[in-house]
C-alpha atoms as a PDB file:
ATOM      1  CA  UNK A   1     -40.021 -40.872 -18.177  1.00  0.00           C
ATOM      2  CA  UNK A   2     -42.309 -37.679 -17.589  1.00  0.00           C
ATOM      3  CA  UNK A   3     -40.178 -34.397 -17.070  1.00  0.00           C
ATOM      4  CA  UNK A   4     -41.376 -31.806 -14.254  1.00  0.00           C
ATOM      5  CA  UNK A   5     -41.004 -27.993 -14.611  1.00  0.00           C
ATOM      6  CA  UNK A   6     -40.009 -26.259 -12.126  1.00  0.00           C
ATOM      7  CA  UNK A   7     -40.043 -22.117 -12.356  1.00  0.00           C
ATOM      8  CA  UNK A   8     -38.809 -20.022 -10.377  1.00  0.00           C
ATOM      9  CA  UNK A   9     -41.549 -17.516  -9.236  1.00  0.00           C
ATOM     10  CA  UNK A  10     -43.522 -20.839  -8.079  1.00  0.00           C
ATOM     11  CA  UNK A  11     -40.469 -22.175  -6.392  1.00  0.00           C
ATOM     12  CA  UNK A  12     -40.415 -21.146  -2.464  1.00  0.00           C
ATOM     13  CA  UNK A  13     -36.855 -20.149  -2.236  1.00  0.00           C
ATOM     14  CA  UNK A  14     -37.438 -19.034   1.567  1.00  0.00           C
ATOM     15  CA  UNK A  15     -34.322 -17.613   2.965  1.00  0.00           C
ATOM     16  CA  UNK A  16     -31.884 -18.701   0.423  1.00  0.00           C
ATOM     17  CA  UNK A  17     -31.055 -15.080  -1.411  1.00  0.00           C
ATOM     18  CA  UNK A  18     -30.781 -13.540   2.033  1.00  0.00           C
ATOM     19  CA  UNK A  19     -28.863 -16.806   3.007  1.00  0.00           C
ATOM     20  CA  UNK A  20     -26.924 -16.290  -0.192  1.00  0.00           C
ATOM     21  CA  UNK A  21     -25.610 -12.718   0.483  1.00  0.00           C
ATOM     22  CA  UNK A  22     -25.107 -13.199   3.764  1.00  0.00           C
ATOM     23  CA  UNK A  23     -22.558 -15.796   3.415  1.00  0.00           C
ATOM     24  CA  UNK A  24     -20.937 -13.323   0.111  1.00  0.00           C
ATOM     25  CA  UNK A  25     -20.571 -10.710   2.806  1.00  0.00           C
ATOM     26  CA  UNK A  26     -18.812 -13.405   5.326  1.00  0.00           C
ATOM     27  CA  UNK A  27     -16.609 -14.554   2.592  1.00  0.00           C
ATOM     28  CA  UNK A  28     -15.457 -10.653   1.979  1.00  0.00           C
ATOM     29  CA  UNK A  29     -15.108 -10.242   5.273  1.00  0.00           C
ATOM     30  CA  UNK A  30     -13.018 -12.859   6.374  1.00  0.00           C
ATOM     31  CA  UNK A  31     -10.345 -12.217   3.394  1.00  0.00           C
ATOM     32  CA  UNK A  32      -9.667  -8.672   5.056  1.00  0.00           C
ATOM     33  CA  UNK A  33      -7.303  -9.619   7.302  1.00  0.00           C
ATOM     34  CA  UNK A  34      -5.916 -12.006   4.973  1.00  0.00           C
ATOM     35  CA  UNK A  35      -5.980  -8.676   2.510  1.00  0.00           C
ATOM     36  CA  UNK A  36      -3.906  -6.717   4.923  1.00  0.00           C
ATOM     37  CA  UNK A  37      -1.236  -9.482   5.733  1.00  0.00           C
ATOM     38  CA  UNK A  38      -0.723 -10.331   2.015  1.00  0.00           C
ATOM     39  CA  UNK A  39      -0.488  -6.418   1.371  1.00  0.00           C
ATOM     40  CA  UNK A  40       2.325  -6.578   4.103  1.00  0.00           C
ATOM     41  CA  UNK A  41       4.324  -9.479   2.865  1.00  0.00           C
ATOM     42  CA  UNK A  42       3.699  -7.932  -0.837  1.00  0.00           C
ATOM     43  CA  UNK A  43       5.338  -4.791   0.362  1.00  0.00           C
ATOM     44  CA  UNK A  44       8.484  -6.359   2.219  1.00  0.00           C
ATOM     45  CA  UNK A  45       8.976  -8.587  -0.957  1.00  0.00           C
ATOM     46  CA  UNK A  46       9.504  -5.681  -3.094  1.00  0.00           C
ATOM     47  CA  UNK A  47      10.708  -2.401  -1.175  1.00  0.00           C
ATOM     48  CA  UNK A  48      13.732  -2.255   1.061  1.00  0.00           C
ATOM     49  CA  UNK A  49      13.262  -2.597   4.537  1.00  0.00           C
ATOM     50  CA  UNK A  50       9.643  -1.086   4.675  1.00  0.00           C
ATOM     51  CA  UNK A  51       8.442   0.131   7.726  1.00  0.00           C
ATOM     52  CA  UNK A  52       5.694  -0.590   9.934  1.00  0.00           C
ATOM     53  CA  UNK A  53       3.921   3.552   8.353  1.00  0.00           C
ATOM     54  CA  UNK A  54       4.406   2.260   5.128  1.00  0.00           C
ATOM     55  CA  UNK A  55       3.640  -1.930   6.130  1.00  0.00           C
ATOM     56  CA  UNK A  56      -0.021  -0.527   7.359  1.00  0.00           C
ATOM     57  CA  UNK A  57      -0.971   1.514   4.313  1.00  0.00           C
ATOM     58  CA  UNK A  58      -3.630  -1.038   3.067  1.00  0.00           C
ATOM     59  CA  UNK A  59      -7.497   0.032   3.728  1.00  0.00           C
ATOM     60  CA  UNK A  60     -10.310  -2.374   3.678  1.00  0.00           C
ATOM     61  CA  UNK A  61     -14.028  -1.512   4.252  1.00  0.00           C
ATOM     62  CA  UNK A  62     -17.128  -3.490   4.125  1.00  0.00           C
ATOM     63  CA  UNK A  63     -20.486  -2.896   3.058  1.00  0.00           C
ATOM     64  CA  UNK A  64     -23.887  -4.508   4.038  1.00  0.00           C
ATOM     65  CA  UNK A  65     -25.242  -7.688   2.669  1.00  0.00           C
ATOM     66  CA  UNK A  66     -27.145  -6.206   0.318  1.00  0.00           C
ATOM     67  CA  UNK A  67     -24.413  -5.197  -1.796  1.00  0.00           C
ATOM     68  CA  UNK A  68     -21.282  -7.543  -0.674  1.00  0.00           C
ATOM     69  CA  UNK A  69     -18.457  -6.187  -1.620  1.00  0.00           C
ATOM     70  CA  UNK A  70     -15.429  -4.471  -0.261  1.00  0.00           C
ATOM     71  CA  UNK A  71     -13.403  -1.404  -1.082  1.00  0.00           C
ATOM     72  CA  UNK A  72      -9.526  -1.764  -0.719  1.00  0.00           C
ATOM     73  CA  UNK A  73      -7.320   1.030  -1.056  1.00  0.00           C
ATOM     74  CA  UNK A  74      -4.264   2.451  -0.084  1.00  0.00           C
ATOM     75  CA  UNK A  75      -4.470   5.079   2.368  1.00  0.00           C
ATOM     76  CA  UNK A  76      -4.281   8.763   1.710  1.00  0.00           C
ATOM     77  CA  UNK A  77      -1.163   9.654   3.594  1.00  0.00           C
ATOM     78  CA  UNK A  78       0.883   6.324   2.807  1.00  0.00           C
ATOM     79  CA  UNK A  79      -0.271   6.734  -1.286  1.00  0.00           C
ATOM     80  CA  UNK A  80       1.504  10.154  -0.922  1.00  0.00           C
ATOM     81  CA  UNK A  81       4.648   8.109   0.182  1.00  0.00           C
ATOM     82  CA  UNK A  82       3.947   5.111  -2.107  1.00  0.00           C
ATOM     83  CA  UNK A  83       3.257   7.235  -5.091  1.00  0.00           C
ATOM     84  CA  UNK A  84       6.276   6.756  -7.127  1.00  0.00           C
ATOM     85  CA  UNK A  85       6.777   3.237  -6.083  1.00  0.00           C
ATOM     86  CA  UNK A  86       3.215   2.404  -7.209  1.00  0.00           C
ATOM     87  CA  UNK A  87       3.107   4.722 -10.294  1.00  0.00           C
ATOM     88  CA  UNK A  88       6.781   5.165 -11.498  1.00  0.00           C
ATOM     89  CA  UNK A  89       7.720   9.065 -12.658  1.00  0.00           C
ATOM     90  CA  UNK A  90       9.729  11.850 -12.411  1.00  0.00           C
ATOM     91  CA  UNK A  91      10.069  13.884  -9.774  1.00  0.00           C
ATOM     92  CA  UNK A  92      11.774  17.845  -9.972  1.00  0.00           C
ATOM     93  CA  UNK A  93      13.918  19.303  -6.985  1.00  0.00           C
ATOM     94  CA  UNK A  94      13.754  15.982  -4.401  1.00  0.00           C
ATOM     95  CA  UNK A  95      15.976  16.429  -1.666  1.00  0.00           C
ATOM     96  CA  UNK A  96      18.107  13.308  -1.663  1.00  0.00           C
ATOM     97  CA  UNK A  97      20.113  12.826   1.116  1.00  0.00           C
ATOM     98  CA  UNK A  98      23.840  11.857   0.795  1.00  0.00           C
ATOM     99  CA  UNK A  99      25.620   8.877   2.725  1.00  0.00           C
ATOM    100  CA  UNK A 100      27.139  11.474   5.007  1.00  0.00           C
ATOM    101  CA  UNK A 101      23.249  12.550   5.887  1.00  0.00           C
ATOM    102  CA  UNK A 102      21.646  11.317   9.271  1.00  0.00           C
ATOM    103  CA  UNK A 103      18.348   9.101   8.829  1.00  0.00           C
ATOM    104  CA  UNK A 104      15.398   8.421  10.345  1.00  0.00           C
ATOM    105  CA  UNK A 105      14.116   5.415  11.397  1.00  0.00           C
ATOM    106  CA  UNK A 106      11.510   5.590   8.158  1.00  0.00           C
ATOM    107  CA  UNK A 107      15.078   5.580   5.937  1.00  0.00           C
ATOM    108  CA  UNK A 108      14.423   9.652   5.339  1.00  0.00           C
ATOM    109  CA  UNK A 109      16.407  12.771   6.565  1.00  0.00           C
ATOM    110  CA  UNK A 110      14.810  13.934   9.622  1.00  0.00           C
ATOM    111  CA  UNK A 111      11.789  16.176   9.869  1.00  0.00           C
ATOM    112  CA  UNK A 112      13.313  19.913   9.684  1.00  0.00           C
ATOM    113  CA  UNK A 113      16.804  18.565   9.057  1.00  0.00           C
ATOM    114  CA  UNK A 114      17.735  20.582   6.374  1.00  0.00           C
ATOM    115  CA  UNK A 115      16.237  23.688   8.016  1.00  0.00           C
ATOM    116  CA  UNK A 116      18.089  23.146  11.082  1.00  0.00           C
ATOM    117  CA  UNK A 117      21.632  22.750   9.291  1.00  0.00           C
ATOM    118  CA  UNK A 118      21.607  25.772   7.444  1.00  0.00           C
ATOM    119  CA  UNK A 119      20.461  27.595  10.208  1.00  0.00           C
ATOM    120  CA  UNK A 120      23.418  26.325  12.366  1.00  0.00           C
ATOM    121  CA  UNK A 121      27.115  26.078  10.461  1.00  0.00           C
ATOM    122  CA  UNK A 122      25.313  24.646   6.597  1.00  0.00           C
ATOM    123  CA  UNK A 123      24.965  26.313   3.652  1.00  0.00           C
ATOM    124  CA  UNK A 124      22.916  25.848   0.568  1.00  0.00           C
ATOM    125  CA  UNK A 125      25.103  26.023  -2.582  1.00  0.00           C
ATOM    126  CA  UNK A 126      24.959  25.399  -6.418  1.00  0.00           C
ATOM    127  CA  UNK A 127      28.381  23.171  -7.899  1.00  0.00           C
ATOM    128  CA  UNK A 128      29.539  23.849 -10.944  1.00  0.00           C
ATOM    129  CA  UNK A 129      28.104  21.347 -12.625  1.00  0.00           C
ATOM    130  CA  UNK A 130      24.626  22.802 -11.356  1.00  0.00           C
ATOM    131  CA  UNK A 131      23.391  20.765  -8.824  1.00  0.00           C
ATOM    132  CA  UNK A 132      22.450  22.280  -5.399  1.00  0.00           C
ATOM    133  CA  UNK A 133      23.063  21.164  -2.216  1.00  0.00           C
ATOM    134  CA  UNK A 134      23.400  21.610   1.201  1.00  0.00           C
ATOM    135  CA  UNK A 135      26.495  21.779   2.710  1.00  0.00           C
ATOM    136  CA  UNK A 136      29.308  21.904   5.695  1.00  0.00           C
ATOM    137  CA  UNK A 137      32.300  22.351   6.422  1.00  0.00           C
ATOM    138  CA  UNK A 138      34.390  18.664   6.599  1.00  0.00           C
ATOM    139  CA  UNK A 139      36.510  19.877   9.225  1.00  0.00           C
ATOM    140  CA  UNK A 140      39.368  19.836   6.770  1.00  0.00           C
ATOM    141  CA  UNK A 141      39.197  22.972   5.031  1.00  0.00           C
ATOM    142  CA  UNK A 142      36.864  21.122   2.271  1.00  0.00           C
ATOM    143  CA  UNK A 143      32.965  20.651   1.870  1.00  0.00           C
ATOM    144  CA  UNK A 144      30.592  17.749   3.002  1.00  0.00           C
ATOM    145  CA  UNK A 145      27.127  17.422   1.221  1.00  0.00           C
ATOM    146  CA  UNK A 146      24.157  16.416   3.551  1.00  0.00           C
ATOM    147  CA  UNK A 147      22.012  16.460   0.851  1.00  0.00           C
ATOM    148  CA  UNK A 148      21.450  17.092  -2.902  1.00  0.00           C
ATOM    149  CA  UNK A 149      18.375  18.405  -4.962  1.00  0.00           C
ATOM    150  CA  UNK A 150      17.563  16.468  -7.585  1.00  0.00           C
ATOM    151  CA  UNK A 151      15.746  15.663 -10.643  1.00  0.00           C
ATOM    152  CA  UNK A 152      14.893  12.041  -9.711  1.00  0.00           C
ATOM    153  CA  UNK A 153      12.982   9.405 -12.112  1.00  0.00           C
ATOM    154  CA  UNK A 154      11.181   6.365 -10.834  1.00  0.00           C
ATOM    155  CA  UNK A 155      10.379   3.070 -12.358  1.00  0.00           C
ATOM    156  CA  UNK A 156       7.001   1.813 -11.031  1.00  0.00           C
ATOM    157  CA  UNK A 157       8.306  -1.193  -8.345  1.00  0.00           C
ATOM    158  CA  UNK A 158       4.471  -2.219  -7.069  1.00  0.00           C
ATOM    159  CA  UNK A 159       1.322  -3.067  -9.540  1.00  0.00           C
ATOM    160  CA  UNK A 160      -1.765  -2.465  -6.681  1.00  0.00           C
ATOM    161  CA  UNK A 161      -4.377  -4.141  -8.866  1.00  0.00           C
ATOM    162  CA  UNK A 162      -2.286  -7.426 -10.207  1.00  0.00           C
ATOM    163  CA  UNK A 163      -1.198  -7.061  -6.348  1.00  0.00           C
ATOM    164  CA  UNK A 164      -4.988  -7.236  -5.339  1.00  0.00           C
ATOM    165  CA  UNK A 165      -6.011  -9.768  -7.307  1.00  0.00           C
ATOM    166  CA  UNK A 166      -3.258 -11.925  -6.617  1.00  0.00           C
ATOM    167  CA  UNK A 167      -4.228 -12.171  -3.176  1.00  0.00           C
ATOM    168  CA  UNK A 168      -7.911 -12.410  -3.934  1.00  0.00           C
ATOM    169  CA  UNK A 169      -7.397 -15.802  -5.857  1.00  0.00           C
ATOM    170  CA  UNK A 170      -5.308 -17.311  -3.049  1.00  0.00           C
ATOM    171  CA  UNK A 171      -7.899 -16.373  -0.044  1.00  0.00           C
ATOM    172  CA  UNK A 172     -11.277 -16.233  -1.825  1.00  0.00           C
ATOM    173  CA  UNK A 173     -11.388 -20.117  -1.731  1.00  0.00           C
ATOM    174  CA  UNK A 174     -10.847 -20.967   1.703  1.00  0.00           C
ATOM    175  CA  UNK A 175     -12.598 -18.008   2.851  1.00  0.00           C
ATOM    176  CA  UNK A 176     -15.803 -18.820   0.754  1.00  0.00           C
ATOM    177  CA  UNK A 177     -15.627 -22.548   2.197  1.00  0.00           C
ATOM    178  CA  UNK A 178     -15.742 -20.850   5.869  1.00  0.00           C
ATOM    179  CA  UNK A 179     -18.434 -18.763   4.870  1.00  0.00           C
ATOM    180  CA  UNK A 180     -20.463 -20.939   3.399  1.00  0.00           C
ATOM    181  CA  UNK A 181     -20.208 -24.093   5.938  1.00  0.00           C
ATOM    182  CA  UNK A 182     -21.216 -21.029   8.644  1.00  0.00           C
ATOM    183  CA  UNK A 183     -24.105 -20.361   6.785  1.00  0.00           C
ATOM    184  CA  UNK A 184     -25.347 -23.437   5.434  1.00  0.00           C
ATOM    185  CA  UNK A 185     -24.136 -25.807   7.823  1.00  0.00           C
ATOM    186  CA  UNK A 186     -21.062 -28.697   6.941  1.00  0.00           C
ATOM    187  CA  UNK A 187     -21.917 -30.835   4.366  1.00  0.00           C
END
């Protein structure tokens, strides 16, 4: 039997490399919602109660066709609240609230709280053991702490890239498939 060579600057591809990226930029595309609800379930699996601020952190843009790919990120504002969850550390002088401190709905002292206290019947004091805090009167003759400034370390909770890729192997097939019928028809 006689071979036949084929080579590919003499082959007519047409359409197929634009067809080609066209249906890579589909695929990305269609994982980004997928991207954002995996990022949400990710985050409720692994932090306490997180709220709707921190459920929406996740960032996903586009580029053209002729270089598919996306960019996911965590945005600015929610990676300043995410940090230590994301990167572990240590932390000087957090205010930590105490069980006897009001909370927000996001699970934090309210904004201007501690400003607000002290300016009105709380005080700011060091114990002996030298922690300071901010305190008021129980109503009893003793003291109540709101809240206590601490020296706080954090073990990393989230891994963003194992996160990312995670999701990425579940949704890139069926969002190729969808791409790819789209472009090239159902086979």
């Amino acid at each position: 039997m006689a071979g036949i060579t084929v080579q590919p600057n003499t082959l007519d591809l047409g359409t197929l490399e634009a067809d080609i990226r066209r249906a890579a930029t589909l695929t990305l595309r269609g994982m980004s919602d997928g991207l954002r609800d995996g990022h949400r379930q990710y985050l409720r699996d692994n932090l306490d109660s997180p709220t709707v601020f921190t459920e929406n952190s996740l960032y996903v843009v586009g580029t053209t066709a002729a270089t598919p790919e996306i960019i996911v990120g965590v945005k600015d504002q929610q990676a300043g609240y995410l940090q230590y969850a994301y990167d572990g550390g240590h932390r000087d002088r957090a205010v930590v609230p105490t069980l006897d401190a009001p909370l927000d709905t996001h699970g934090n002292l309210p904004r201007g709280y501690t400003r607000a206290v002290a300016a009105a019947d709380g005080f700011w004091l060091t114990t002996p053991k030298g922690i300071r805090g901010l305190f008021t009167d129980n109503g009893n003759g003793g003291l109540r702490a709101l809240a206590l400034v601490l020296d706080t370390d954090y073990e990393q909770r989230l891994d963003f890239r194992e996160e990312i890729e995670d999701l990425v192997d579940e949704l890139l097939p069926d969002a190729a498939e969808k791409a790819f019928s789209l472009v090239f028809g159902q086979s």
